[in-house]
Protein backbone atom coordinates (compact mmCIF):
# COMPACT_ATOMS: atom_id res chain seq x y z
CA UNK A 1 10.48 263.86 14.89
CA UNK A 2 11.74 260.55 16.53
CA UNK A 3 13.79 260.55 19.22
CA UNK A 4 15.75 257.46 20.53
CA UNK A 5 17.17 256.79 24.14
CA UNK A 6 20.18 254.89 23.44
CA UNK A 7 21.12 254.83 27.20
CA UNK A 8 20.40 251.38 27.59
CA UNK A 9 22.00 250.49 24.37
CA UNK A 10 25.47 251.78 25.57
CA UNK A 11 25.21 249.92 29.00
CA UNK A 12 24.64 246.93 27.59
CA UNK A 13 27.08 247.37 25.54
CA UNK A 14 29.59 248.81 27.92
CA UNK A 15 28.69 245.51 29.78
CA UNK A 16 29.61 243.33 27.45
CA UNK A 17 32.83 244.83 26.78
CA UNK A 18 33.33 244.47 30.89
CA UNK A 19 32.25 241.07 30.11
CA UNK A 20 35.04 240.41 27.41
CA UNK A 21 37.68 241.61 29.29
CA UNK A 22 36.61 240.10 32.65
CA UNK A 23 37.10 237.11 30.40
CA UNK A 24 40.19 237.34 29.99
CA UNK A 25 41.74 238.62 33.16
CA UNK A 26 39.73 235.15 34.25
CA UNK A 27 41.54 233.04 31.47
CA UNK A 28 45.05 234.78 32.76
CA UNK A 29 44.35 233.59 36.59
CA UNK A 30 43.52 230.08 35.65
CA UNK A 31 46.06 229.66 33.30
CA UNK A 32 49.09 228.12 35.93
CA UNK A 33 46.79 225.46 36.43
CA UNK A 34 46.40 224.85 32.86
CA UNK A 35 50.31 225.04 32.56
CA UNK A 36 50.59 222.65 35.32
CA UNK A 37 48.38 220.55 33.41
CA UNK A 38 49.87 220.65 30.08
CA UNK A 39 53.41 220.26 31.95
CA UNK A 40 52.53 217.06 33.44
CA UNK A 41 50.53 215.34 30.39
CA UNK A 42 54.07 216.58 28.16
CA UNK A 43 55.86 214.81 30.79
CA UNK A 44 53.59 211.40 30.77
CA UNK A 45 53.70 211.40 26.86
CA UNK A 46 57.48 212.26 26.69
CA UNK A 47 58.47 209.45 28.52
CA UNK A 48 56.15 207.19 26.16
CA UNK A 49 57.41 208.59 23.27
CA UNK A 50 60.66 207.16 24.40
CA UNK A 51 59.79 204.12 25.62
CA UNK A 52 57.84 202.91 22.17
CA UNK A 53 60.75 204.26 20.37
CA UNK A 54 63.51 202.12 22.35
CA UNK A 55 61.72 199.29 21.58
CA UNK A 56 61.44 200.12 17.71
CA UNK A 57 65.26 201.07 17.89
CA UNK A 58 67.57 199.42 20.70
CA UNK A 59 70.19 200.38 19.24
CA UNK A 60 70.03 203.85 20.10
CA UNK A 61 67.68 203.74 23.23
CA UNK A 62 68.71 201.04 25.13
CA UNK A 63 71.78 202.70 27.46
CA UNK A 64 68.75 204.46 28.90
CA UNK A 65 67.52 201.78 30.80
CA UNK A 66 68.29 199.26 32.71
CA UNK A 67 70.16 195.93 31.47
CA UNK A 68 67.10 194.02 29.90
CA UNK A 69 64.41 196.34 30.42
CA UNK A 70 64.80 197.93 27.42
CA UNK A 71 61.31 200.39 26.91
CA UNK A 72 59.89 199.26 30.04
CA UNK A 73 59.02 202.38 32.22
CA UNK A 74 60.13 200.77 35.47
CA UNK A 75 63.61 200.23 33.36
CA UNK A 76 64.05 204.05 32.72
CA UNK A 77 67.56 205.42 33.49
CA UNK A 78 66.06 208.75 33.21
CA UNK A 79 63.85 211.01 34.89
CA UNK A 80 61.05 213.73 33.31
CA UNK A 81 59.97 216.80 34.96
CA UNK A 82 58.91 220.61 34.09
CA UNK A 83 58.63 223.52 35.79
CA UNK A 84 55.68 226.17 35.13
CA UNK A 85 56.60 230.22 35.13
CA UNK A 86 53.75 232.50 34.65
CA UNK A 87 54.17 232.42 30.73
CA UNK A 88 56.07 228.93 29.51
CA UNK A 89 56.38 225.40 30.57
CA UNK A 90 60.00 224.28 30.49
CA UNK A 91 60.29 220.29 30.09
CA UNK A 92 63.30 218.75 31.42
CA UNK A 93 65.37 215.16 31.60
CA UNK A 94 68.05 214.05 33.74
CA UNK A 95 69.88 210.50 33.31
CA UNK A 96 69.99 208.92 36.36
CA UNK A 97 72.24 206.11 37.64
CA UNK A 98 72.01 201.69 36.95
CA UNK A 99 72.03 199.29 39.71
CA UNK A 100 71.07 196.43 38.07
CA UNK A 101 74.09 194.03 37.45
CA UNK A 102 74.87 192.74 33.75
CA UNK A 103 75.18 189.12 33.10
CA UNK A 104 78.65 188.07 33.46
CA UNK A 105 79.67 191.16 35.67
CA UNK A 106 80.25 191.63 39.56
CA UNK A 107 78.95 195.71 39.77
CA UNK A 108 76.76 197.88 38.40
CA UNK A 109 78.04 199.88 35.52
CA UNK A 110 76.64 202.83 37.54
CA UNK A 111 76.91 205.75 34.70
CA UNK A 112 76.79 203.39 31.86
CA UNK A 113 73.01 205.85 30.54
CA UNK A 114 75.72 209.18 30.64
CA UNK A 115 79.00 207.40 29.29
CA UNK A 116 77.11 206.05 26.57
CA UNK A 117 74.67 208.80 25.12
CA UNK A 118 77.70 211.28 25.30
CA UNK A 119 79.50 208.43 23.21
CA UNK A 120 82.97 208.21 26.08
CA UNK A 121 85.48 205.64 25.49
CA UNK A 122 85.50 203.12 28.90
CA UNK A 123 88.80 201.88 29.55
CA UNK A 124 89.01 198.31 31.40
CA UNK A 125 91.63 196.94 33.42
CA UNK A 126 91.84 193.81 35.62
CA UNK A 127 90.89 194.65 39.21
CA UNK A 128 89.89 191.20 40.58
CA UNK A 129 92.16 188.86 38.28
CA UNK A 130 95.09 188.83 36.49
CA UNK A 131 93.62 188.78 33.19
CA UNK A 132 90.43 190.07 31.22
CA UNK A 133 88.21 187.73 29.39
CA UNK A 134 85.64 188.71 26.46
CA UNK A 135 84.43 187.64 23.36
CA UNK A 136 85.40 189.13 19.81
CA UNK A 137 83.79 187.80 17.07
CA UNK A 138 82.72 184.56 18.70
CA UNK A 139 86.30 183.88 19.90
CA UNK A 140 87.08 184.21 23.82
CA UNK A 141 90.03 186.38 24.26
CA UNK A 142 92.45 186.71 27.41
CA UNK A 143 94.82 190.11 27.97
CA UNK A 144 96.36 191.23 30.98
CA UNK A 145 96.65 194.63 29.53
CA UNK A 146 94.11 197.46 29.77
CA UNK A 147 91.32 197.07 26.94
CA UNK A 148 88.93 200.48 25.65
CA UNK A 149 85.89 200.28 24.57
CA UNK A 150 85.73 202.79 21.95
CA UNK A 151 81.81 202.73 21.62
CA UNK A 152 80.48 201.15 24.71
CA UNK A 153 76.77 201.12 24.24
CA UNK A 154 77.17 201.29 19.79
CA UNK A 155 77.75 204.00 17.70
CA UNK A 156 73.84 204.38 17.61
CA UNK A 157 73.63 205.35 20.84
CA UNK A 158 75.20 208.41 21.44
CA UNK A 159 73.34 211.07 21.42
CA UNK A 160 70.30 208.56 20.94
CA UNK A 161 68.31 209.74 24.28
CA UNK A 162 68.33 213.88 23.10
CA UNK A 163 67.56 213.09 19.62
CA UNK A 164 64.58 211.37 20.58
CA UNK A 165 63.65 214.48 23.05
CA UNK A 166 64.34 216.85 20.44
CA UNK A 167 61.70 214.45 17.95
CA UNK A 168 59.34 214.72 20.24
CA UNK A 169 58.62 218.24 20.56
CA UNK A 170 59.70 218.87 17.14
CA UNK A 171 57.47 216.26 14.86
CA UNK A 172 55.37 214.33 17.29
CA UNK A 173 54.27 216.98 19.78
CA UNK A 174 53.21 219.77 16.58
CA UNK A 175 51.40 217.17 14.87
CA UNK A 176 49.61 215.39 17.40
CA UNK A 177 49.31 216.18 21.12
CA UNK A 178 47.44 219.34 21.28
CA UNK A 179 45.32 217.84 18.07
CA UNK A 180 44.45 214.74 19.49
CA UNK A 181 43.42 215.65 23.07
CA UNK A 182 41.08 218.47 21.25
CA UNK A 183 42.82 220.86 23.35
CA UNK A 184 44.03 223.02 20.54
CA UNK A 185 40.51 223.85 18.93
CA UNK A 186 39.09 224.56 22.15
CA UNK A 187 41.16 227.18 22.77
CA UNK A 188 40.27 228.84 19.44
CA UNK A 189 36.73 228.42 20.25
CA UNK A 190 35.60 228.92 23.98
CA UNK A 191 32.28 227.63 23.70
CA UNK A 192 31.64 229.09 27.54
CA UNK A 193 32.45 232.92 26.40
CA UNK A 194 29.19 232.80 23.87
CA UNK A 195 26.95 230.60 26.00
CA UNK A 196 27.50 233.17 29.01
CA UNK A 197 27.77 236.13 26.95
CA UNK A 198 23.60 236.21 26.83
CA UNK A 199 24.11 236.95 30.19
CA UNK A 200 26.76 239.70 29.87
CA UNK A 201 24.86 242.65 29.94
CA UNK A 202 23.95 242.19 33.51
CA UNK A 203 26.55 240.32 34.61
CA UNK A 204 29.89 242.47 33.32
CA UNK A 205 33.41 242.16 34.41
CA UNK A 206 32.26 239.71 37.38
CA UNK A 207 30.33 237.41 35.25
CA UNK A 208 33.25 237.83 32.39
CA UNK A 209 36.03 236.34 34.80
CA UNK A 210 34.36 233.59 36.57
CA UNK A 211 33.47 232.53 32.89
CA UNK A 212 36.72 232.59 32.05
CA UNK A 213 38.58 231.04 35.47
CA UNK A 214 35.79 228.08 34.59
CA UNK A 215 37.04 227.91 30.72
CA UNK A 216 40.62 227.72 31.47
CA UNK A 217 40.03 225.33 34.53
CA UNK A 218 37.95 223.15 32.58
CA UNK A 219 40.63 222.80 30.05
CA UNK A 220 42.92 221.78 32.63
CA UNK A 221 41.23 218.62 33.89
């Protein structure tokens, strides 16, 4: 008759399984700072997203910067920021307001980003003169009457600025972001949870979470 002590078996085993789930409560503490992370690498690739695609279109990015800084990051008439909550990362854009004067005018057309993505008529009346001048079609025209500007920044433009958001996280970001920084396939495959788990059966829970704070903070650098 053989007889087996499987004692040491089942608290290695019961280790391990300490182990796995010490993992995990580890992964769940670290993960704000991985949010944090992701949040502010969305934000920095966001805004570049929309900077190489004003310069491929004009047309329907430009009213988001600044006159003639069109693409140029210190041009932006818009700001990028995110917040993190203990399960999402919510990206968000405000337009801001121009300073920089257009050729030929005397102020700032302060909300032109705003007035021109939601596609608002601008009205125009003489203020400092008795007359308006401007050019239609190469001819220079004078009115003393109010003019509007049915399409101030092009017909392209409105809603230019939140279709290129919406692009971003609906084409660009699935098919590249998470692929190209490897981040994706690293959190499939935590190489740290199998190198450690040699260790598991005298390490348990203890050993399981630090492995797991390290994984998720690791992926957050």
């Amino acid at each position: 008759m053989i007889s087996l002590d499987d004692s040491q078996f089942m608290r290695d085993m019961n280790n391990f399984v300490q182990y796995a789930e010490g993992f995990i409560d580890g992964a769940k503490a670290g993960k704000v700072n991985l949010l944090n992370h992701l949040g502010k690498e969305l934000s920095e690739r966001l805004g570049e997203f929309i900077d190489s695609n004003a310069r491929v279109d004009p047309a329907a990015l430009s009213h988001v910067y600044e006159w003639y800084q069109n693409g140029n990051e210190s041009g932006r008439l818009f700001n990028i920021d995110y917040t993190v909550t203990s399960n999402k990362i919510s990206i968000n854009a405000k337009l801001t307001q121009s300073s920089v004067i257009k050729s030929g005018s005397k102020t700032p057309f302060y909300d032109k980003a705003r007035i021109m993505e939601e596609g608002r008529p601008v009205t125009i009346v003489p203020r400092m003169a008795n007359r308006l001048a401007f050019e239609v079609d190469g001819q220079t025209v004078f009115t003393s009457k109010p003019v509007t500007v049915q399409h101030p920044g092009g017909a392209s433009a409105e809603g230019g600025f939140e279709q290129a958001f919406d692009s971003f996280f609906n084409v660009y970001l699935s098919q590249a972001v998470l692929f190209l920084s490897g981040l994706s396939e690293n959190l499939k495959n935590p190489e740290i949870f199998k190198k450690n788990a040699k260790s598991a059966k005298s390490g348990g829970r203890s050993l399981g979470f630090s492995t797991g704070l390290e994984w998720i903070s690791k992926e957050a650098l």
